[in-house]
N, C-alpha and C. Protein backbone atom coordinates (compact mmCIF):
# COMPACT_ATOMS: atom_id res chain seq x y z
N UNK A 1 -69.12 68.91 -61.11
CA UNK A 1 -69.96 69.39 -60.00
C UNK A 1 -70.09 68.32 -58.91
N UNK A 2 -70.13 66.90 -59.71
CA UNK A 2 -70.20 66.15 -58.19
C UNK A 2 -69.11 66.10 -57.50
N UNK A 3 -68.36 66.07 -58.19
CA UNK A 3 -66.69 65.90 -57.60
C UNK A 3 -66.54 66.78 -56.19
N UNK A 4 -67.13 67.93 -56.72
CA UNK A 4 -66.58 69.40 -56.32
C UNK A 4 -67.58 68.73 -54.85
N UNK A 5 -69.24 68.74 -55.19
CA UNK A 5 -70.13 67.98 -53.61
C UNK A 5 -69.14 66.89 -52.64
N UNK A 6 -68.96 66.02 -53.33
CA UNK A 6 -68.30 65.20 -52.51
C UNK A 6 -66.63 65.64 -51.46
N UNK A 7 -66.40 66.40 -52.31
CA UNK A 7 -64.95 66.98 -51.84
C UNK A 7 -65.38 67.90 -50.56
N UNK A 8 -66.36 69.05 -50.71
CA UNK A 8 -66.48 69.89 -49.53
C UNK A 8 -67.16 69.04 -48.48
N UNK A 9 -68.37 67.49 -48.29
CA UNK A 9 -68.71 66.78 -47.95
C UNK A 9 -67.33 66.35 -46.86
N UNK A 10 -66.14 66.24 -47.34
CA UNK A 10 -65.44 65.61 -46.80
C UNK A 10 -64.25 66.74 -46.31
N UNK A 11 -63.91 68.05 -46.73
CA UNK A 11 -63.96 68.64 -46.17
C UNK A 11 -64.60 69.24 -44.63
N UNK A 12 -66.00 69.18 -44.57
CA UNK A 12 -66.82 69.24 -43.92
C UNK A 12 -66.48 68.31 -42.84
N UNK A 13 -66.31 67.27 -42.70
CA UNK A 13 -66.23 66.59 -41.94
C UNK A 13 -64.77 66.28 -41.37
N UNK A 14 -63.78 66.93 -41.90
CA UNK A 14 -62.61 66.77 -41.87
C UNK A 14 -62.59 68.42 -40.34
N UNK A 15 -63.29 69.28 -40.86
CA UNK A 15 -63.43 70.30 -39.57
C UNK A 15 -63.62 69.68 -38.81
N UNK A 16 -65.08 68.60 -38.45
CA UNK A 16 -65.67 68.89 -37.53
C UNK A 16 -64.87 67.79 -36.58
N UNK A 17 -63.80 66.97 -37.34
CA UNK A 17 -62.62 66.45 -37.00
C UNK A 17 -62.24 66.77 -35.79
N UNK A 18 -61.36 67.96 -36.84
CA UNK A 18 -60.40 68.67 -36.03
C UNK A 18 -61.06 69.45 -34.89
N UNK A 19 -62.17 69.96 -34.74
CA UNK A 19 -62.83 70.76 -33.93
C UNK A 19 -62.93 69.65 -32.29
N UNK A 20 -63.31 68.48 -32.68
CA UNK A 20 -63.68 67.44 -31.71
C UNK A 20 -61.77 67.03 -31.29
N UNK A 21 -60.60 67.34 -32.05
CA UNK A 21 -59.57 66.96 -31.21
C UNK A 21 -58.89 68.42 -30.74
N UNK A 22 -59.05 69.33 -31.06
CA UNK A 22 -59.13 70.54 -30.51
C UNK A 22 -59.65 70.73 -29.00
N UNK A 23 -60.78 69.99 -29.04
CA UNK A 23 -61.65 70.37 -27.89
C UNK A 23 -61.08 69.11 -27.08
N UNK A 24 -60.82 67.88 -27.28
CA UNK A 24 -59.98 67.18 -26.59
C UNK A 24 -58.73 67.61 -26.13
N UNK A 25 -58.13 68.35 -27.11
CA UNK A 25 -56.29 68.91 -26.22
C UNK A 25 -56.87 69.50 -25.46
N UNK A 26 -57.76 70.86 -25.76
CA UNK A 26 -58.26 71.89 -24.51
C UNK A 26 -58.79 71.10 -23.35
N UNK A 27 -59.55 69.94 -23.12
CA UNK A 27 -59.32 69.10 -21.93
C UNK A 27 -58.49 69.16 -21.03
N UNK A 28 -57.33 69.12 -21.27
CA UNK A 28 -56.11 68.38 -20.49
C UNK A 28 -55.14 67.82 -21.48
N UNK A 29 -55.15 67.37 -22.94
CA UNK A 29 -54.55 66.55 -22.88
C UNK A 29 -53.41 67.02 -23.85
N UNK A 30 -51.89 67.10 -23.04
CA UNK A 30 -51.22 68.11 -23.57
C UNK A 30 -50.25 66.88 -24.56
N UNK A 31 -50.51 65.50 -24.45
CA UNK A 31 -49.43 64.50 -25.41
C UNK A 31 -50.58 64.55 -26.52
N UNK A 32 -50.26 64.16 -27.78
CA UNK A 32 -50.89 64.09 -28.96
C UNK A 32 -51.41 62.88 -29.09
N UNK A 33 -52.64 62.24 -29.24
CA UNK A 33 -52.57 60.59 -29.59
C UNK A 33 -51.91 60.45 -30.47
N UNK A 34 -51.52 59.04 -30.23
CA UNK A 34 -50.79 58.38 -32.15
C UNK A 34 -51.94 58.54 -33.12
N UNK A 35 -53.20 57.55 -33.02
CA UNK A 35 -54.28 57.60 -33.79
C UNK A 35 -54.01 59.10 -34.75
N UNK A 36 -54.29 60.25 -33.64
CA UNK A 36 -54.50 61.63 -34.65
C UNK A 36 -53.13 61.82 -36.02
N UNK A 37 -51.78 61.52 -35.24
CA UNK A 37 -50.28 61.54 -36.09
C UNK A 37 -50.94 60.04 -37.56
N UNK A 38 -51.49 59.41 -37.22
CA UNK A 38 -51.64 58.37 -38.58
C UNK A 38 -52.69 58.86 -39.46
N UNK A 39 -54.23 59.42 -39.04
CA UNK A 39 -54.91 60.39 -39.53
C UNK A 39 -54.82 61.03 -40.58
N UNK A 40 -53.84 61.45 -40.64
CA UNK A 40 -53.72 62.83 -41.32
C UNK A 40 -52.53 61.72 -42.60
């Protein structure tokens, strides 16, 4: 059970990730950073 907390925890935050570089491409910014390509 904790396993399972900690995993959606980081899940969780792994959206709100992607949501914040999502909303950065929709900016303008049509090249990818490197940072995001090492990320993952």
């Amino acid at each position: 059970m904790e396993r399972w907390r900690m995993r959606e925890k980081k899940v969780r935050g792994m959206k709100r990730k992607t949501n914040e570089m999502v909303t950065r491409i929709e900016e303008g910014t049509q090249e990818f950073p490197a940072d995001i390509e090492q990320g993952y």
